[in-house]
PDB file of N, CA and C in Angstrom:
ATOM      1  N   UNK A   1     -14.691  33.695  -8.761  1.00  0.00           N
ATOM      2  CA  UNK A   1     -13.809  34.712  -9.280  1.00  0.00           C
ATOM      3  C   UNK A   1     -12.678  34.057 -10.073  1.00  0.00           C
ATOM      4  N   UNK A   2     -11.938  34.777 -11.337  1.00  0.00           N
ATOM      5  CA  UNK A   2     -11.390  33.567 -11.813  1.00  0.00           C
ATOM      6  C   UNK A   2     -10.153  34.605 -11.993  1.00  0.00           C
ATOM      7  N   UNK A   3      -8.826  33.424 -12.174  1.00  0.00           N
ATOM      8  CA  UNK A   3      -7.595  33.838 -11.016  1.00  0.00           C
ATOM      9  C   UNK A   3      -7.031  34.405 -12.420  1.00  0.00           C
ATOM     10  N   UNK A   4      -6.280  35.558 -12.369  1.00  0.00           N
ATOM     11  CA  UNK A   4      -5.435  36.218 -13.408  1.00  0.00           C
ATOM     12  C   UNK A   4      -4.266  35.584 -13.421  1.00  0.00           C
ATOM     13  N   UNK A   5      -3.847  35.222 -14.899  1.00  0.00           N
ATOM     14  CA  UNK A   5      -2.047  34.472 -14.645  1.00  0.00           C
ATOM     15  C   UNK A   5      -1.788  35.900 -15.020  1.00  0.00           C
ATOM     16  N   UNK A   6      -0.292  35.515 -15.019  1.00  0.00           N
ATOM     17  CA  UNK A   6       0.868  36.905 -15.518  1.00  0.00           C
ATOM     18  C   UNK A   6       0.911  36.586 -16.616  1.00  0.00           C
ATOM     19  N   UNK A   7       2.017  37.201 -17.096  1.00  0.00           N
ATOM     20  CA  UNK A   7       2.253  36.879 -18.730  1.00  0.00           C
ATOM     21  C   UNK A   7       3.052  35.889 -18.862  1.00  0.00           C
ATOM     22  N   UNK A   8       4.083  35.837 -18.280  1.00  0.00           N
ATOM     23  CA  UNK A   8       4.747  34.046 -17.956  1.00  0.00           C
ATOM     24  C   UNK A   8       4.203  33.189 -17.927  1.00  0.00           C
ATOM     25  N   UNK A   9       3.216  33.198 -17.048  1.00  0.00           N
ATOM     26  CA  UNK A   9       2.152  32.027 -16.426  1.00  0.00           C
ATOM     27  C   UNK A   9       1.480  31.411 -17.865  1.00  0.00           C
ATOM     28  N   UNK A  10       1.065  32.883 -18.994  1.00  0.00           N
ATOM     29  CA  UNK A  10       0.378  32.271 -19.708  1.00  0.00           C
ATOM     30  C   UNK A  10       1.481  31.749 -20.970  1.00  0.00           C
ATOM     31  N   UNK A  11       2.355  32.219 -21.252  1.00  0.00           N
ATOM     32  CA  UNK A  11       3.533  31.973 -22.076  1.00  0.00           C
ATOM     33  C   UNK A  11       3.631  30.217 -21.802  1.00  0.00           C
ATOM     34  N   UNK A  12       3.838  29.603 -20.260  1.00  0.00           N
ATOM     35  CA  UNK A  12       4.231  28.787 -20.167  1.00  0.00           C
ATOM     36  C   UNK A  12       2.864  27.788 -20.067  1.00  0.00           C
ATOM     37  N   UNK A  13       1.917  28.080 -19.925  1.00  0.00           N
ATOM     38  CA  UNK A  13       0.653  27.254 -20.433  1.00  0.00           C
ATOM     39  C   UNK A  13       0.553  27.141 -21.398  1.00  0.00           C
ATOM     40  N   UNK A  14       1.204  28.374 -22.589  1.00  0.00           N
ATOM     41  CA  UNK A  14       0.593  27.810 -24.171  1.00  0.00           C
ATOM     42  C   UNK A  14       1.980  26.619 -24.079  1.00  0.00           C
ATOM     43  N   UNK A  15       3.003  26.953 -23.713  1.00  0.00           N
ATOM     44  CA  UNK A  15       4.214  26.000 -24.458  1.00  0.00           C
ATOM     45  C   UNK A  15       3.328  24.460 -23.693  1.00  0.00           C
ATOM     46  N   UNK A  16       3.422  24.249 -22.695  1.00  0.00           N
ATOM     47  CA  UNK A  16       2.492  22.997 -22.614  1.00  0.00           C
ATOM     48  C   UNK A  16       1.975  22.595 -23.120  1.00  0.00           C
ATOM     49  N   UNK A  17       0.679  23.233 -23.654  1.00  0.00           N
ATOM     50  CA  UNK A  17      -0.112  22.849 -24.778  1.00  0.00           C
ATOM     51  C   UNK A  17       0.188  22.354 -25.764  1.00  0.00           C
ATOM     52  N   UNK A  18       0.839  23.161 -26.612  1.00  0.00           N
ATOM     53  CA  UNK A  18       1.514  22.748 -27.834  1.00  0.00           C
ATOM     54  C   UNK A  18       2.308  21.307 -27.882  1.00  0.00           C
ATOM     55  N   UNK A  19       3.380  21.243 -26.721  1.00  0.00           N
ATOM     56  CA  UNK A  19       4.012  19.813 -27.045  1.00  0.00           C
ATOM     57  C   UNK A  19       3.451  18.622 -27.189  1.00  0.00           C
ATOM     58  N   UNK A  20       1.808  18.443 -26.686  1.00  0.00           N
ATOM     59  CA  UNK A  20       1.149  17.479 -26.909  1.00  0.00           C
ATOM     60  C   UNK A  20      -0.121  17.942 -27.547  1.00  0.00           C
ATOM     61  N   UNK A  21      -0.634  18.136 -28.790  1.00  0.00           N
ATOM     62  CA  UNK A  21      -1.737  19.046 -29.665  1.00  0.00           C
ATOM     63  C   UNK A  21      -2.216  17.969 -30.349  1.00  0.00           C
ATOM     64  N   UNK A  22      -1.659  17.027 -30.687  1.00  0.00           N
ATOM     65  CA  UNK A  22      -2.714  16.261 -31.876  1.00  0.00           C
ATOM     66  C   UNK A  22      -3.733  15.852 -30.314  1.00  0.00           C
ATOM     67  N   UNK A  23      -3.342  15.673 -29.219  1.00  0.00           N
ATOM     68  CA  UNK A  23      -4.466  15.289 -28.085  1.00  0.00           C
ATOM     69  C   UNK A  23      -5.647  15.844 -28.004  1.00  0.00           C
ATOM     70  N   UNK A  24      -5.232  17.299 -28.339  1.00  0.00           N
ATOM     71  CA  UNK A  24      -6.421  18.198 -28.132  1.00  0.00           C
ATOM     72  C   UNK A  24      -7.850  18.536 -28.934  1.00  0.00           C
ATOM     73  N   UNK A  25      -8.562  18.776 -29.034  1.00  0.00           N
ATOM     74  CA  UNK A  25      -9.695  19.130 -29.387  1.00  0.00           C
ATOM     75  C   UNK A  25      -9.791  20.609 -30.007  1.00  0.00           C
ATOM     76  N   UNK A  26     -10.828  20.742 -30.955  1.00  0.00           N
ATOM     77  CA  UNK A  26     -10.821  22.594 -31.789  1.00  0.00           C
ATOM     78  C   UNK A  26     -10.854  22.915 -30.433  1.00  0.00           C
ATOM     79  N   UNK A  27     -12.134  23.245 -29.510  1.00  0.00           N
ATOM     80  CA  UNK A  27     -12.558  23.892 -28.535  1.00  0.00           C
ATOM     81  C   UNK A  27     -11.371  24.589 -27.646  1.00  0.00           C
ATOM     82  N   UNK A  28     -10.408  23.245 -27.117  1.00  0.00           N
ATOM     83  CA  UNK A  28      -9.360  23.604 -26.750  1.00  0.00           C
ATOM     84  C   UNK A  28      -8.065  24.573 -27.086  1.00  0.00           C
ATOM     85  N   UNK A  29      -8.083  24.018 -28.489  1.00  0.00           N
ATOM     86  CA  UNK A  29      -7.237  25.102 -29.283  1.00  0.00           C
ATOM     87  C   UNK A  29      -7.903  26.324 -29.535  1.00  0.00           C
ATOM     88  N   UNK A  30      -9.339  26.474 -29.336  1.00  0.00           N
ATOM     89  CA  UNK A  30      -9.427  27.617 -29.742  1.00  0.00           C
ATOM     90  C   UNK A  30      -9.535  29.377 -28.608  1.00  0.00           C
ATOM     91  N   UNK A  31      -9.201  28.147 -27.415  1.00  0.00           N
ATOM     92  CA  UNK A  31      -9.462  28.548 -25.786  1.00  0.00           C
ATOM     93  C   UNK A  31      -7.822  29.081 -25.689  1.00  0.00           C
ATOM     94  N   UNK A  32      -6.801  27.988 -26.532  1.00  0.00           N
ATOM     95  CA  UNK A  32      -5.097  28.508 -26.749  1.00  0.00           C
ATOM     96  C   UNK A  32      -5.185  29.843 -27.069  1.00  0.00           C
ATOM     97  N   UNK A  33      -5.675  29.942 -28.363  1.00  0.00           N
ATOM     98  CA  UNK A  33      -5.392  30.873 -29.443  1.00  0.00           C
ATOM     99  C   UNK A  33      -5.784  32.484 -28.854  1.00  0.00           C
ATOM    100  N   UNK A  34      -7.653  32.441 -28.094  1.00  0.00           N
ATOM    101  CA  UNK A  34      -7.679  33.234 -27.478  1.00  0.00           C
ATOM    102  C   UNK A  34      -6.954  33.744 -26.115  1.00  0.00           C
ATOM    103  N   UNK A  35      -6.029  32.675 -25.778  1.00  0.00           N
ATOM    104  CA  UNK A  35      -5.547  33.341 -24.165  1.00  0.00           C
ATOM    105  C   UNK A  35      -3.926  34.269 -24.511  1.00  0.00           C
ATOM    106  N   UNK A  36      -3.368  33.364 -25.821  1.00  0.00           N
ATOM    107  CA  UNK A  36      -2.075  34.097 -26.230  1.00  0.00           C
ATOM    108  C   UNK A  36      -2.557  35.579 -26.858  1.00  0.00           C
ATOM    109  N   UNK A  37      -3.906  35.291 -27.358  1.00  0.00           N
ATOM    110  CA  UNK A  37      -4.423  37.124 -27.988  1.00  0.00           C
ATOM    111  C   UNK A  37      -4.238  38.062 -26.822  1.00  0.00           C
ATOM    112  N   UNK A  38      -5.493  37.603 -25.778  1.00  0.00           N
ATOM    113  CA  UNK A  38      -5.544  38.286 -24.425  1.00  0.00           C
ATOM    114  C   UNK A  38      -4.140  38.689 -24.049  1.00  0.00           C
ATOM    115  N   UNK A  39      -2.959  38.253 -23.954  1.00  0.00           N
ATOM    116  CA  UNK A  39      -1.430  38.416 -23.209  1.00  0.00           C
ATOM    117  C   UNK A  39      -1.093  39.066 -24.435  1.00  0.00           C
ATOM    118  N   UNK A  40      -0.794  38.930 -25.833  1.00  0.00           N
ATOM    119  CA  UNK A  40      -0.072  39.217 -26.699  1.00  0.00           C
ATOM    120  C   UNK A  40       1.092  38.542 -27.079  1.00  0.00           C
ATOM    121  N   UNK A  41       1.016  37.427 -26.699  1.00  0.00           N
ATOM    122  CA  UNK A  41       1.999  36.078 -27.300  1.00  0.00           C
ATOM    123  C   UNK A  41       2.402  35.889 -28.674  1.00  0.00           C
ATOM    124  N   UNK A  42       2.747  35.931 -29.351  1.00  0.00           N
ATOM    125  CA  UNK A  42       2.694  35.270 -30.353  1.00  0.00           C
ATOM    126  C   UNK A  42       3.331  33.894 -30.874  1.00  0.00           C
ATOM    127  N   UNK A  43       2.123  33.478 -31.792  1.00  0.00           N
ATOM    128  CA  UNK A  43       2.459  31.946 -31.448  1.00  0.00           C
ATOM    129  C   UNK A  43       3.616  31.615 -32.579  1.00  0.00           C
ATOM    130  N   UNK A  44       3.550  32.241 -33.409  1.00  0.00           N
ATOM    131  CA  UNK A  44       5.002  31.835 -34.577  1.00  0.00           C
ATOM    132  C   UNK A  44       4.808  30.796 -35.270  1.00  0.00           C
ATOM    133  N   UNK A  45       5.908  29.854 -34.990  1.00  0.00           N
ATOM    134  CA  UNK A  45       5.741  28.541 -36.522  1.00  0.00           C
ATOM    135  C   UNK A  45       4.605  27.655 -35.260  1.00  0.00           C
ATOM    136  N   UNK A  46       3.819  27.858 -34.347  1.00  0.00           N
ATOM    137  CA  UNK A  46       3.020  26.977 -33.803  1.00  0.00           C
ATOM    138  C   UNK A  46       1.434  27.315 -34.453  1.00  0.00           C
ATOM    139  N   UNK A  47       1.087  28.640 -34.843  1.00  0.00           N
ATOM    140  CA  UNK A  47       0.033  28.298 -35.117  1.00  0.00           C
ATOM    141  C   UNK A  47      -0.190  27.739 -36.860  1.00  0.00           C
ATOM    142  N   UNK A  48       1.183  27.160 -37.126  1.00  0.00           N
ATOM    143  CA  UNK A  48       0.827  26.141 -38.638  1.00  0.00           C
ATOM    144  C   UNK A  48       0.405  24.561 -38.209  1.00  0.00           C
ATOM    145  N   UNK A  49      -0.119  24.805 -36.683  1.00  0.00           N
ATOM    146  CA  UNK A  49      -0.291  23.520 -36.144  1.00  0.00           C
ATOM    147  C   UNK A  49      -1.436  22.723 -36.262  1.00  0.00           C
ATOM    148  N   UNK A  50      -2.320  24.363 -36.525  1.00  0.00           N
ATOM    149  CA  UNK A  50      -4.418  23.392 -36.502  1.00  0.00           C
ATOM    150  C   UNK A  50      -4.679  24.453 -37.551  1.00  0.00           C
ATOM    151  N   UNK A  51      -5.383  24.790 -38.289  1.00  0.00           N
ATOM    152  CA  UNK A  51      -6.573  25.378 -39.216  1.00  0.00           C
ATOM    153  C   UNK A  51      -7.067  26.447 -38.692  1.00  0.00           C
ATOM    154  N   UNK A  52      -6.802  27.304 -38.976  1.00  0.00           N
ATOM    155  CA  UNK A  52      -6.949  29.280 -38.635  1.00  0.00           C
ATOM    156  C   UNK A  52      -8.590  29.081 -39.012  1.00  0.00           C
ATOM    157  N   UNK A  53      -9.342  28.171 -39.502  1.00  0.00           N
ATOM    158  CA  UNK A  53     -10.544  28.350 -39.747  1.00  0.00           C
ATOM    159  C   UNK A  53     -11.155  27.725 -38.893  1.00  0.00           C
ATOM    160  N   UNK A  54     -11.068  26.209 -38.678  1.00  0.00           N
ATOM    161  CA  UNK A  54     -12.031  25.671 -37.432  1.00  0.00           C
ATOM    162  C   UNK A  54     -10.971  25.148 -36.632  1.00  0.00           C
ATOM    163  N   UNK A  55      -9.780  25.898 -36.301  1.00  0.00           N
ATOM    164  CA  UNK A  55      -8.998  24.944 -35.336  1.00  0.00           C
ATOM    165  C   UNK A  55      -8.798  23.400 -35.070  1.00  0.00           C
ATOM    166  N   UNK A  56      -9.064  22.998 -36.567  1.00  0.00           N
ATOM    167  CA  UNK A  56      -8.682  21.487 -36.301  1.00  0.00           C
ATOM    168  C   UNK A  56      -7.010  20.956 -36.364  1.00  0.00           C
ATOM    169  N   UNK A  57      -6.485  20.459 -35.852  1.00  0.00           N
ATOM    170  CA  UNK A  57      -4.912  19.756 -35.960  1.00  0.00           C
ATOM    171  C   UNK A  57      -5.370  18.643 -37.083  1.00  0.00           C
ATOM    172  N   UNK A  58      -5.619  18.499 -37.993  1.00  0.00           N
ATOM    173  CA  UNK A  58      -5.890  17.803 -38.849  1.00  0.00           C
ATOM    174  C   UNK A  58      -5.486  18.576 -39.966  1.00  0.00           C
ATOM    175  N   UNK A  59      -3.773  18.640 -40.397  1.00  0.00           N
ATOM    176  CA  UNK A  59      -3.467  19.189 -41.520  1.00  0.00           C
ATOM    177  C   UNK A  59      -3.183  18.277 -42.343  1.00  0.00           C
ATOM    178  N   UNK A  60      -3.030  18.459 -43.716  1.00  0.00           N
ATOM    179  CA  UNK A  60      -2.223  17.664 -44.638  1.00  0.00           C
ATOM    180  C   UNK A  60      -1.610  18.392 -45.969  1.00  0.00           C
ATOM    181  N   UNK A  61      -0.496  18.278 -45.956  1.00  0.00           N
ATOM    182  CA  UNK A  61       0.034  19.554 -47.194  1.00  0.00           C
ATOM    183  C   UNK A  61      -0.178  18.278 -48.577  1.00  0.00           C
ATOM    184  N   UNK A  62      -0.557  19.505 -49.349  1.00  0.00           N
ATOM    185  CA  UNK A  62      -1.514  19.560 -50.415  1.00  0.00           C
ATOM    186  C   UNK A  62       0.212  19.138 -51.410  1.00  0.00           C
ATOM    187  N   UNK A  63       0.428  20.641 -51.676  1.00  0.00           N
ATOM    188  CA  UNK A  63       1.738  20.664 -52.635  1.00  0.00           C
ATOM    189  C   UNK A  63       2.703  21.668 -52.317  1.00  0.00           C
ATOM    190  N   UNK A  64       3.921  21.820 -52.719  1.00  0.00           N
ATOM    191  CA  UNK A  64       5.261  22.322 -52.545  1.00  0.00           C
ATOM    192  C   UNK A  64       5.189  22.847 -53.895  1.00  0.00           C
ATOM    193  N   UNK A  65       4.941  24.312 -53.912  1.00  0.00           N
ATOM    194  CA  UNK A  65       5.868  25.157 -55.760  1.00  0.00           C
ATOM    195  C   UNK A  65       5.777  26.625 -55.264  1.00  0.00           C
ATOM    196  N   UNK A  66       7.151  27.080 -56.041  1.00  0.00           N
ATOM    197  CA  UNK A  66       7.825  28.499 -56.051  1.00  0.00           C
ATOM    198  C   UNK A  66       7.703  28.486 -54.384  1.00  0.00           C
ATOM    199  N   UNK A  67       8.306  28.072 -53.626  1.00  0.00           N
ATOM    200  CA  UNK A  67       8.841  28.067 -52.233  1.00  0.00           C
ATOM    201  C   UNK A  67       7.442  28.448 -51.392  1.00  0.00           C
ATOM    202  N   UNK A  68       6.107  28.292 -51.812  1.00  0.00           N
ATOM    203  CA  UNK A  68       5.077  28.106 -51.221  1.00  0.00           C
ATOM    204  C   UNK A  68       4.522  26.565 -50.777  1.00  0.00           C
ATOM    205  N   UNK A  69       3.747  26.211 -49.600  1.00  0.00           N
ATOM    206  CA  UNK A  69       3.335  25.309 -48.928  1.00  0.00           C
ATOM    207  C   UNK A  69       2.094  25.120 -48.687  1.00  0.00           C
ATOM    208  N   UNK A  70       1.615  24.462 -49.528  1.00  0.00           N
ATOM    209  CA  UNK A  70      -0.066  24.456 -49.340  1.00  0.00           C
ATOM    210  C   UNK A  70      -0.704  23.821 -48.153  1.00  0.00           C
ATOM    211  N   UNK A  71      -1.228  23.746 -47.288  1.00  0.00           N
ATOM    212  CA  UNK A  71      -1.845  22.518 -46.646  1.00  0.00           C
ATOM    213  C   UNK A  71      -3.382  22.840 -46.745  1.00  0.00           C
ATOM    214  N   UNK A  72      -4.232  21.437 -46.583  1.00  0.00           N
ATOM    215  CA  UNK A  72      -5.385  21.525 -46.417  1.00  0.00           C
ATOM    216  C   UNK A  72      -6.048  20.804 -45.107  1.00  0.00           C
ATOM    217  N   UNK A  73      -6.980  21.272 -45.017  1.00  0.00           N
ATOM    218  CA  UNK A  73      -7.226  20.943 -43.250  1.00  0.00           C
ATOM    219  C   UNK A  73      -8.299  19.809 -44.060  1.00  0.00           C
ATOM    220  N   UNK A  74      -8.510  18.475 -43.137  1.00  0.00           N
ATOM    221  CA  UNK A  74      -9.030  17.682 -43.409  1.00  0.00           C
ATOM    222  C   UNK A  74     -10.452  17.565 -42.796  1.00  0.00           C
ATOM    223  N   UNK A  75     -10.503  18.408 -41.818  1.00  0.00           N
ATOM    224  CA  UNK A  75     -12.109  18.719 -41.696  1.00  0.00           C
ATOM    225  C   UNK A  75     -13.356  19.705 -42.444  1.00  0.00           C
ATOM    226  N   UNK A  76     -12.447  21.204 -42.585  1.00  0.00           N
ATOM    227  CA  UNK A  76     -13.408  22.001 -43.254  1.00  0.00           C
ATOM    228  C   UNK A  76     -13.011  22.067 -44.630  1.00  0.00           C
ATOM    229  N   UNK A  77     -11.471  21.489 -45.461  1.00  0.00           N
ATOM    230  CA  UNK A  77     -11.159  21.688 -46.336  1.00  0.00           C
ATOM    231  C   UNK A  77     -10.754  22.935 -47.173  1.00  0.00           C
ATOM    232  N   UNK A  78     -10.679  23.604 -46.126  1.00  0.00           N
ATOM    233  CA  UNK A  78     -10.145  25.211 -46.425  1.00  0.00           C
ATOM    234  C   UNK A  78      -8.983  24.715 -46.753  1.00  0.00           C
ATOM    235  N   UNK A  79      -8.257  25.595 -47.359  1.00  0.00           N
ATOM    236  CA  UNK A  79      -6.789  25.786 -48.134  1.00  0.00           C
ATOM    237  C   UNK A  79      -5.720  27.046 -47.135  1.00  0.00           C
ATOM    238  N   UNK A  80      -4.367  26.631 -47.045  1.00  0.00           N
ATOM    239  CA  UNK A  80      -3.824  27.703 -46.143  1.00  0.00           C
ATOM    240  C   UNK A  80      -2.636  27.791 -46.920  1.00  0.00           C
ATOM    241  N   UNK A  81      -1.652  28.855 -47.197  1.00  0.00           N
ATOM    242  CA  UNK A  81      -0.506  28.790 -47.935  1.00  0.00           C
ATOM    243  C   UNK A  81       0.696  29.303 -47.230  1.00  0.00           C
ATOM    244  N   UNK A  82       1.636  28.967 -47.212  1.00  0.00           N
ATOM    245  CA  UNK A  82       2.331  29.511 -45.858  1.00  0.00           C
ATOM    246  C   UNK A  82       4.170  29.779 -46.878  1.00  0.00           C
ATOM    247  N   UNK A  83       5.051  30.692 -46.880  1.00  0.00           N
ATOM    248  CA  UNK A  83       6.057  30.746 -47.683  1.00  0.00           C
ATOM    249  C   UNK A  83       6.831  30.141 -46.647  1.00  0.00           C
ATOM    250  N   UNK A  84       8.083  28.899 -47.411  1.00  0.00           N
ATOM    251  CA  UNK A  84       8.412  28.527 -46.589  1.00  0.00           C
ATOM    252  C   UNK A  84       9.966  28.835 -46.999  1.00  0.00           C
ATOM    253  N   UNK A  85      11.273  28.496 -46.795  1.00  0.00           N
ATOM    254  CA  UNK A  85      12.366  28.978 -46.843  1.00  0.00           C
ATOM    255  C   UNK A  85      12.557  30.590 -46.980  1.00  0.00           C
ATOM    256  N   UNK A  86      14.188  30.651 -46.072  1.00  0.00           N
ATOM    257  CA  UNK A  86      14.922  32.787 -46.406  1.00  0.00           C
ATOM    258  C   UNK A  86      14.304  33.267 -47.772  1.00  0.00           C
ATOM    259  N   UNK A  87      13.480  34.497 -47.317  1.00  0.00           N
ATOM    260  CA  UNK A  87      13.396  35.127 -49.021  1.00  0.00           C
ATOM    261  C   UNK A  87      14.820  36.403 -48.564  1.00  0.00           C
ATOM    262  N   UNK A  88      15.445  36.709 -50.108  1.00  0.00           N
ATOM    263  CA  UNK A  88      16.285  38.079 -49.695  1.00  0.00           C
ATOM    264  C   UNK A  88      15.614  38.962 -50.607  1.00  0.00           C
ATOM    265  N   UNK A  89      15.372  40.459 -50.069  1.00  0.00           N
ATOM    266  CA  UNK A  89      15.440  41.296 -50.735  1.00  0.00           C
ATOM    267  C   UNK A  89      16.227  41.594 -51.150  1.00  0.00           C
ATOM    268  N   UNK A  90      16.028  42.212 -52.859  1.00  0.00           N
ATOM    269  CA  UNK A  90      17.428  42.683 -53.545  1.00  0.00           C
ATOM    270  C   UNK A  90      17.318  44.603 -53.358  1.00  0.00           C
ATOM    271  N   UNK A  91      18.025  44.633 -52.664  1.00  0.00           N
ATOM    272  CA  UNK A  91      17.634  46.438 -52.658  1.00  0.00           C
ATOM    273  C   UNK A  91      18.693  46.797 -53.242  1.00  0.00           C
ATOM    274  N   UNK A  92      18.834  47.337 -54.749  1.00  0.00           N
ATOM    275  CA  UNK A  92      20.136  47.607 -55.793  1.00  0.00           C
ATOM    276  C   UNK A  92      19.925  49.377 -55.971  1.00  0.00           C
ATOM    277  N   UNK A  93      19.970  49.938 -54.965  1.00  0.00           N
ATOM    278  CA  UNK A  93      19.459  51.410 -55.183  1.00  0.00           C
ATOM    279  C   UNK A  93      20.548  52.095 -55.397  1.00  0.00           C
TER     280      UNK A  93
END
């Protein structure tokens, strides 16, 4: 029978995880990704950590223009773009 955490329980298993990730394996990360879905965690600036495509921690940013951030994952070579610095809306109504 397999034991239910709370939502803490699992909050504080992903933060574990994360502080040591280049260790880990896709499989593993991809066992993360589904347990914060299951609770409703969200992972924030952590999941710019592995490849939304095969969960590898094998990033490498590509290029920096118009306040976008390219990286490319070095296993499947997918492309990810992420905006990085405050944008403001101008609302002049």
């Amino acid at each position: 029978m397999k034991t239910e955490l709370t939502r803490k329980q699992a909050e504080e298993k992903i933060r574990e995880f994360f502080l040591n990730i280049k260790d880990k394996n896709q499989e593993q990360i991809r066992k993360i990704k589904r347990l914060a879905m299951h609770y409703k965690i969200k992972l924030k600036e952590r999941r710019k950590l592995f490849c939304k495509y095969c969960f590898s921690n094998k990033l490498k940013t590509r290029r920096i223009k118009n306040k976008i951030k390219t990286v490319e994952c070095e296993d499947c070579g997918k492309l990810m773009r992420w905006k990085i610095g405050k944008f403001k809306k101008n609302n002049s109504n």
